[in-house]
PDB file of N, CA and C in Angstrom:
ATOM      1  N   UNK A   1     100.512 131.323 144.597  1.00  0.00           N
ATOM      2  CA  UNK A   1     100.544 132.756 144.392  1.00  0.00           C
ATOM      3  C   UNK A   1     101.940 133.244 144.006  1.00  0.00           C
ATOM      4  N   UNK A   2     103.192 132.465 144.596  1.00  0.00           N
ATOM      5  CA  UNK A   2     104.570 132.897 143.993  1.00  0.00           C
ATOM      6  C   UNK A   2     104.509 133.052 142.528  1.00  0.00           C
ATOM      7  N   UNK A   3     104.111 131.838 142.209  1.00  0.00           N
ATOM      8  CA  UNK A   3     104.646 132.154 140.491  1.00  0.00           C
ATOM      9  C   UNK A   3     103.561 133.092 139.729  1.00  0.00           C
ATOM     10  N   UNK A   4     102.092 133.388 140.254  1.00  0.00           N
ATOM     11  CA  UNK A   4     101.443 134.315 139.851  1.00  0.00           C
ATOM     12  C   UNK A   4     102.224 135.883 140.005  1.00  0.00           C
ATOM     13  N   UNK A   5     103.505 136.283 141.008  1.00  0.00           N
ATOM     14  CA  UNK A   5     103.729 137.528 141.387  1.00  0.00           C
ATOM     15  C   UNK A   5     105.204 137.383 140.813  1.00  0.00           C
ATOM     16  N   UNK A   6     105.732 136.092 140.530  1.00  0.00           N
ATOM     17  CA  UNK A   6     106.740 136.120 139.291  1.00  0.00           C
ATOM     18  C   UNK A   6     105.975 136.731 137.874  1.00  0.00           C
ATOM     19  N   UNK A   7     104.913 135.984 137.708  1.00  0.00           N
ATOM     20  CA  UNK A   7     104.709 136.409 136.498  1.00  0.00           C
ATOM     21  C   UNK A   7     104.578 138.006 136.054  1.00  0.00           C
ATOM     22  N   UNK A   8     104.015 138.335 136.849  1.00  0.00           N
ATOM     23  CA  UNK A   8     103.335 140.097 137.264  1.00  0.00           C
ATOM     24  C   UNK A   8     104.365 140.536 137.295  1.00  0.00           C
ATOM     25  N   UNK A   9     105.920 140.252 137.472  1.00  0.00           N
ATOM     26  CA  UNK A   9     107.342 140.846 137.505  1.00  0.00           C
ATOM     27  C   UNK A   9     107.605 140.489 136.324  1.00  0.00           C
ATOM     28  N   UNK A  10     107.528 139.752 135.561  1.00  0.00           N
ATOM     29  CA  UNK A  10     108.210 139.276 134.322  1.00  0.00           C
ATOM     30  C   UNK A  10     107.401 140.493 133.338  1.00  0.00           C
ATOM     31  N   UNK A  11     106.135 140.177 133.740  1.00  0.00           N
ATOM     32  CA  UNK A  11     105.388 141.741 132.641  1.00  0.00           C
ATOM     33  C   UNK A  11     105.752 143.101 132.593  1.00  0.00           C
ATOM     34  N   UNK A  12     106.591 143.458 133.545  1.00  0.00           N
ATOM     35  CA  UNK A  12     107.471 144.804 133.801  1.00  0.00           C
ATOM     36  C   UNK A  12     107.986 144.417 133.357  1.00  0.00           C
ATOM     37  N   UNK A  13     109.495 143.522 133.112  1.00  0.00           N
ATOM     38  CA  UNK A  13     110.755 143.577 132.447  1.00  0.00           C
ATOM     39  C   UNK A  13     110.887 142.391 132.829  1.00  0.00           C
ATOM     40  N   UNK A  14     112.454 142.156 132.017  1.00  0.00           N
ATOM     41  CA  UNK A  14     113.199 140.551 132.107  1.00  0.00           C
ATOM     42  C   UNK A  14     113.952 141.052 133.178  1.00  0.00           C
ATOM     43  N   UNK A  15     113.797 140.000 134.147  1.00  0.00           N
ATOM     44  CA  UNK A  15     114.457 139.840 135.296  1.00  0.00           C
ATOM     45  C   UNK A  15     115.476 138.575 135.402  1.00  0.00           C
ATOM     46  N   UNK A  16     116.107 138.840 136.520  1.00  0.00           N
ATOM     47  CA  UNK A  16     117.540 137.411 136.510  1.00  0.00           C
ATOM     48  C   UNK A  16     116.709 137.375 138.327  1.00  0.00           C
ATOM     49  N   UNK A  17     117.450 135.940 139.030  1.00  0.00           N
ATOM     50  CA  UNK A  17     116.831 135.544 139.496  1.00  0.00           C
ATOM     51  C   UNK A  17     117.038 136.297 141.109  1.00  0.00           C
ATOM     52  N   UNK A  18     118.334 137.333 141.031  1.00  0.00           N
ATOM     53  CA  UNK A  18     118.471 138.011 142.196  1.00  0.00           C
ATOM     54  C   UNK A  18     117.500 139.093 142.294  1.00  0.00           C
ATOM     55  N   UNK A  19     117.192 139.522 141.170  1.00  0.00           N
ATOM     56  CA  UNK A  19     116.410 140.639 141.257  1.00  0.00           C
ATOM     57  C   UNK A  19     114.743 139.900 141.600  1.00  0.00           C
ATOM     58  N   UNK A  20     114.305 139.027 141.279  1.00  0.00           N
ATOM     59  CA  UNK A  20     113.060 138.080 141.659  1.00  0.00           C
ATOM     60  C   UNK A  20     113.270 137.673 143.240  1.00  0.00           C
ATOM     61  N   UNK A  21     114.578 137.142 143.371  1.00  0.00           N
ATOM     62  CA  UNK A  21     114.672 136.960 145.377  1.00  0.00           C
ATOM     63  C   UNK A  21     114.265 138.231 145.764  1.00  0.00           C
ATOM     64  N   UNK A  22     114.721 139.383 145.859  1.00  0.00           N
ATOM     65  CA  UNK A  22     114.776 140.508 146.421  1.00  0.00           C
ATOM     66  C   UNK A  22     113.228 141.336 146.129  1.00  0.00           C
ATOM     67  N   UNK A  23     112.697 140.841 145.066  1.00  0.00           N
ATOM     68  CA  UNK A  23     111.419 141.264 145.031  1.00  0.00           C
ATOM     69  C   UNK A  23     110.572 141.127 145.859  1.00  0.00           C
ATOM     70  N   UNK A  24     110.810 139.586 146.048  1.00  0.00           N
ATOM     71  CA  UNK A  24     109.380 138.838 146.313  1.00  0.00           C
ATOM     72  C   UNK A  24     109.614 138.452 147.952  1.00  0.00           C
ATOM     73  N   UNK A  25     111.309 138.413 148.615  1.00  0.00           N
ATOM     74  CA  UNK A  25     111.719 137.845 149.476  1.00  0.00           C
ATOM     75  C   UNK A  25     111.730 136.511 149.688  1.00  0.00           C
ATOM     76  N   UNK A  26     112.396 135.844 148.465  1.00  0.00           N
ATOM     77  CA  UNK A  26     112.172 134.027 147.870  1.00  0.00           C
ATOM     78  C   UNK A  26     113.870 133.979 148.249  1.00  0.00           C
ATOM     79  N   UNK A  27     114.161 133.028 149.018  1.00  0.00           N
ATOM     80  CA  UNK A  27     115.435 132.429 148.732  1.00  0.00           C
ATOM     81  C   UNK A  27     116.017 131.914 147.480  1.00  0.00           C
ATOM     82  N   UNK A  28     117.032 131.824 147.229  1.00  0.00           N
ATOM     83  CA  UNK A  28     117.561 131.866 145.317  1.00  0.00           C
ATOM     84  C   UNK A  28     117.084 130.423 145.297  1.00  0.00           C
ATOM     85  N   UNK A  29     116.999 128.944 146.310  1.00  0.00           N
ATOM     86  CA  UNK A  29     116.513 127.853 145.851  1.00  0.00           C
ATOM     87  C   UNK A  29     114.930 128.101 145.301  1.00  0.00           C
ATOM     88  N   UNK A  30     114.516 128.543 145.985  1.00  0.00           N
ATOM     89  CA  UNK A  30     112.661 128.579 146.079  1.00  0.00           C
ATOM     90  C   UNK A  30     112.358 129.425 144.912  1.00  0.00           C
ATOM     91  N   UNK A  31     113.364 130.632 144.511  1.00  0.00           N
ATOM     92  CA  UNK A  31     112.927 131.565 143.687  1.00  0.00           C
ATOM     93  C   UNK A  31     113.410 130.645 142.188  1.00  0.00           C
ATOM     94  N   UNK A  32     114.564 129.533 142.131  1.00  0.00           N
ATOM     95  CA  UNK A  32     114.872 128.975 140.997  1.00  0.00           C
ATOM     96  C   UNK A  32     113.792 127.875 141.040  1.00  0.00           C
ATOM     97  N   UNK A  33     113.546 127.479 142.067  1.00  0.00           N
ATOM     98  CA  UNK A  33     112.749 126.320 141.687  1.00  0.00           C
ATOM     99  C   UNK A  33     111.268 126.488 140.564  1.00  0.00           C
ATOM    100  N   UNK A  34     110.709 127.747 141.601  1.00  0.00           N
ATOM    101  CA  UNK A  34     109.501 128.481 140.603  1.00  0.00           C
ATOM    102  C   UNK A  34     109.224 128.879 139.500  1.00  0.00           C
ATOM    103  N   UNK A  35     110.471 129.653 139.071  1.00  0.00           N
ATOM    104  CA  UNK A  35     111.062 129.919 137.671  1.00  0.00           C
ATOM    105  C   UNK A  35     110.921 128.931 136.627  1.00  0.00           C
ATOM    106  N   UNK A  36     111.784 127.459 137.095  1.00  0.00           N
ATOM    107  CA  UNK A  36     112.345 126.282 136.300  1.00  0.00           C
ATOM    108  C   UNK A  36     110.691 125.837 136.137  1.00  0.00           C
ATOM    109  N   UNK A  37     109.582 125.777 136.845  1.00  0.00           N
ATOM    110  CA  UNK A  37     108.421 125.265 136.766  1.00  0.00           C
ATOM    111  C   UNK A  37     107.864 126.087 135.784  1.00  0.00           C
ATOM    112  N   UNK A  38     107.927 127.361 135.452  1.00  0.00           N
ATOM    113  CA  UNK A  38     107.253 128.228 134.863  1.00  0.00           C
ATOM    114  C   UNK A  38     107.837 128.126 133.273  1.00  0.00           C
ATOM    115  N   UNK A  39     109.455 128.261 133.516  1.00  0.00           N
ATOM    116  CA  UNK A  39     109.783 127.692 132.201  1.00  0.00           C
ATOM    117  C   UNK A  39     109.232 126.596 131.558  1.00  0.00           C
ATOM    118  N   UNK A  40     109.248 125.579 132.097  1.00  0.00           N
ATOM    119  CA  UNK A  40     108.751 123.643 131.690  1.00  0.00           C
ATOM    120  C   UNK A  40     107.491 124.017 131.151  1.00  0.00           C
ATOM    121  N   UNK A  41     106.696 124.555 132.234  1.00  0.00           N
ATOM    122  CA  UNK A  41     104.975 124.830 131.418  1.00  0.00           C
ATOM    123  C   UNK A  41     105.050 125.864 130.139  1.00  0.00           C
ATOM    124  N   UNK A  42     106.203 126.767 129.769  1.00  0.00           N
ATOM    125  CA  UNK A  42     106.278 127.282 128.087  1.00  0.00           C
ATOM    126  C   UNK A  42     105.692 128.664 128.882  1.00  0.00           C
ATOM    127  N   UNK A  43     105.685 129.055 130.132  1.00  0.00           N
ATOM    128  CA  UNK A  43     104.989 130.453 130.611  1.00  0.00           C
ATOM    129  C   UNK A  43     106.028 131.532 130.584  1.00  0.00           C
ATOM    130  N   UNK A  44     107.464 131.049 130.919  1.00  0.00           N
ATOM    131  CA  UNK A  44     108.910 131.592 130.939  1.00  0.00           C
ATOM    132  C   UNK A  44     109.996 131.050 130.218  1.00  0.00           C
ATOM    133  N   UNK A  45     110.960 132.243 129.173  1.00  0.00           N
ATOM    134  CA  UNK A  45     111.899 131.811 128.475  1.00  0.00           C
ATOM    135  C   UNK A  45     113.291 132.442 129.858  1.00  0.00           C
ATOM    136  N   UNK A  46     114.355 131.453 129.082  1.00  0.00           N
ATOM    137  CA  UNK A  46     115.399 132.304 129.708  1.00  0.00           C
ATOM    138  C   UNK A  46     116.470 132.732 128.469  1.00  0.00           C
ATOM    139  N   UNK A  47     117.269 133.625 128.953  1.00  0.00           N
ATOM    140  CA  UNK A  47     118.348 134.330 128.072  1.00  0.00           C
ATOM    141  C   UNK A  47     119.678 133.965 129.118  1.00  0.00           C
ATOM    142  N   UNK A  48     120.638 133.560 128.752  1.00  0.00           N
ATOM    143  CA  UNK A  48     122.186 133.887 129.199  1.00  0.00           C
ATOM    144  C   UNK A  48     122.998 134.448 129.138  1.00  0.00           C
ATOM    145  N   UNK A  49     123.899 135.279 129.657  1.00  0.00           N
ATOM    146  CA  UNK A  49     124.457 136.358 129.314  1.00  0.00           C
ATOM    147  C   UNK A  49     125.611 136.467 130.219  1.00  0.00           C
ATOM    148  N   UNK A  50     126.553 136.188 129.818  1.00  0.00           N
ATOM    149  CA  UNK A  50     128.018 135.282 130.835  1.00  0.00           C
ATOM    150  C   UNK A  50     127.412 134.137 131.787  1.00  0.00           C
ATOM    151  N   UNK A  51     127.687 134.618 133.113  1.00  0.00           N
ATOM    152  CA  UNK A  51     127.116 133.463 134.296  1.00  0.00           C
ATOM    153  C   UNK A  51     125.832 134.256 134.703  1.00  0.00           C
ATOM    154  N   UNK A  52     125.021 135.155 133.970  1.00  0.00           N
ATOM    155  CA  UNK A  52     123.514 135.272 134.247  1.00  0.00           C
ATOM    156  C   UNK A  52     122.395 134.517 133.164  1.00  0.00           C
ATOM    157  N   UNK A  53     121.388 134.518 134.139  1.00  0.00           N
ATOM    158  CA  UNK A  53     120.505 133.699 133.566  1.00  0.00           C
ATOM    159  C   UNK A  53     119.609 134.854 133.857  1.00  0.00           C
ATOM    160  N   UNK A  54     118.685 135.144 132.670  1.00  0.00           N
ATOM    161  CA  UNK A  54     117.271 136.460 132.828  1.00  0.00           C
ATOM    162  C   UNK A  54     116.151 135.713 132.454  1.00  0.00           C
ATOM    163  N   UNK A  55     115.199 136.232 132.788  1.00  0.00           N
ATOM    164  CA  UNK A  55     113.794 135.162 132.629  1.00  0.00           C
ATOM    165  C   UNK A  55     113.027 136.518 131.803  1.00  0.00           C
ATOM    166  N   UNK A  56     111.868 136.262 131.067  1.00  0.00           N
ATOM    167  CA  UNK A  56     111.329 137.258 130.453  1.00  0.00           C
ATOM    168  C   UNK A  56     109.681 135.656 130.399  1.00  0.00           C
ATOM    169  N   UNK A  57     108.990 137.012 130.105  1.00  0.00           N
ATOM    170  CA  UNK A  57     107.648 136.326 129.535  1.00  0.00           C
ATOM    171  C   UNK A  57     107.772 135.505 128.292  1.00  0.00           C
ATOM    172  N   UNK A  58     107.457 134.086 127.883  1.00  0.00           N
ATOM    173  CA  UNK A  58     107.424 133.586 126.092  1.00  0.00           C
ATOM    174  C   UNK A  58     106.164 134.354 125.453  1.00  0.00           C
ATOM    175  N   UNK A  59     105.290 134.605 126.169  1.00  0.00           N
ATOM    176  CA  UNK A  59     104.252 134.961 124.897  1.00  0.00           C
ATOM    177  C   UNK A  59     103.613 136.314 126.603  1.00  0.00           C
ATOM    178  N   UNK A  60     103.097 137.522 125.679  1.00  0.00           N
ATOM    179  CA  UNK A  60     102.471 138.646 126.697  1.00  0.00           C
ATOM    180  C   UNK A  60     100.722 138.442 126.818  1.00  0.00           C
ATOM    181  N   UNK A  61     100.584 137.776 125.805  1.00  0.00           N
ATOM    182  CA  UNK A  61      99.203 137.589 125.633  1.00  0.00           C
ATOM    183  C   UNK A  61      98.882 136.357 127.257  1.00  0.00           C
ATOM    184  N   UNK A  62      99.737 135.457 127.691  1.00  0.00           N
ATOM    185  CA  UNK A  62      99.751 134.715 128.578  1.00  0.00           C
ATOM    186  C   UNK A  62      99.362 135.507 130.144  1.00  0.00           C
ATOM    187  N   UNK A  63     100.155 136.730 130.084  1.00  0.00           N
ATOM    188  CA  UNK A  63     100.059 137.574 131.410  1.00  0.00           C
ATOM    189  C   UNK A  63      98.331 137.869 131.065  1.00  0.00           C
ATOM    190  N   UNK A  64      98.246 138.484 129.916  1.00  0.00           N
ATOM    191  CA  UNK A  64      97.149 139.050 129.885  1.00  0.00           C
ATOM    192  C   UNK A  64      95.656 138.144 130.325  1.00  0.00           C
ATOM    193  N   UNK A  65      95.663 136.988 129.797  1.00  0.00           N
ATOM    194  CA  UNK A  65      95.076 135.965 130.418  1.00  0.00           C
ATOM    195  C   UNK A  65      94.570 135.714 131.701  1.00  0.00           C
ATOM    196  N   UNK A  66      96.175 135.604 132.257  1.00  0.00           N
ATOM    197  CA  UNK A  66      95.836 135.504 133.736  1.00  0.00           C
ATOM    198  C   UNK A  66      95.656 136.688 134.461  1.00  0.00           C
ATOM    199  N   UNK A  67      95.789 138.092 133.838  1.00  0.00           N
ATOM    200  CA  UNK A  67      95.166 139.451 134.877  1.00  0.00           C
ATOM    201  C   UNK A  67      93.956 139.103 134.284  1.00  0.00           C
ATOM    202  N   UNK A  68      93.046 138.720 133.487  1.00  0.00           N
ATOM    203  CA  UNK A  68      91.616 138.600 133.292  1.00  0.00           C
ATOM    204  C   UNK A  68      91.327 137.721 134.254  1.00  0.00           C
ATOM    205  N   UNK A  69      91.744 136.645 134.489  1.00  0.00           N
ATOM    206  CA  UNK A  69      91.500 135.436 135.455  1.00  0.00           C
ATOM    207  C   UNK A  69      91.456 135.563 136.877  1.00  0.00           C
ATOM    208  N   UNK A  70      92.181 136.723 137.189  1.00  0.00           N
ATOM    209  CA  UNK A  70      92.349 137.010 138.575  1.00  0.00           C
ATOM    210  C   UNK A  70      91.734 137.882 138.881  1.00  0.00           C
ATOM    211  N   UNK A  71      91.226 138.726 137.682  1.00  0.00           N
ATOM    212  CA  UNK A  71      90.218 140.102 137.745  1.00  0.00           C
ATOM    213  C   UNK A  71      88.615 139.511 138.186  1.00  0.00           C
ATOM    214  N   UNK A  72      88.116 138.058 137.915  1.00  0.00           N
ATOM    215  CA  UNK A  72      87.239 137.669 138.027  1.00  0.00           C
ATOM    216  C   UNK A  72      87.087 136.523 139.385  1.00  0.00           C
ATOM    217  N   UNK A  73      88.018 136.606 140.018  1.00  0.00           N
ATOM    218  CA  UNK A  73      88.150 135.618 141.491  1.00  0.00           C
ATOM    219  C   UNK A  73      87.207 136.067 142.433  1.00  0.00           C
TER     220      UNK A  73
END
């Protein structure tokens, strides 16, 4: 369910990974670890921007997917 309520944050806006701890109440290991998984599967890009790292959705049609998927549980 973490990376389902990452994702549901990423569809509001690009987030960096303090603002995802503080969301969700994920320690920065647990909240990077989830992220780095979400990236690998092509679900999350990242951007750099000095010493930040922001995560955003790769494709919106992906969120949309999975609110259909979860609309039918």
């Amino acid at each position: 369910m973490t990376r389902l309520k990452i994702l549901m944050l990423l569809d509001i806006r690009e987030m960096c990974v303090c603002e995802i701890m503080v969301a969700l109440d994920l320690t920065q290991p647990t909240a990077s670890h989830h992220l780095g998984i979400l990236e690998t599967a092509g679900l999350a890009r990242t951007r750099r921007e000095g010493k930040w790292i922001f995560y955003s959705l790769r494709d919106k049609h992906t969120i949309n997917l999975v609110k259909k998927l979860m609309e039918n549980r």
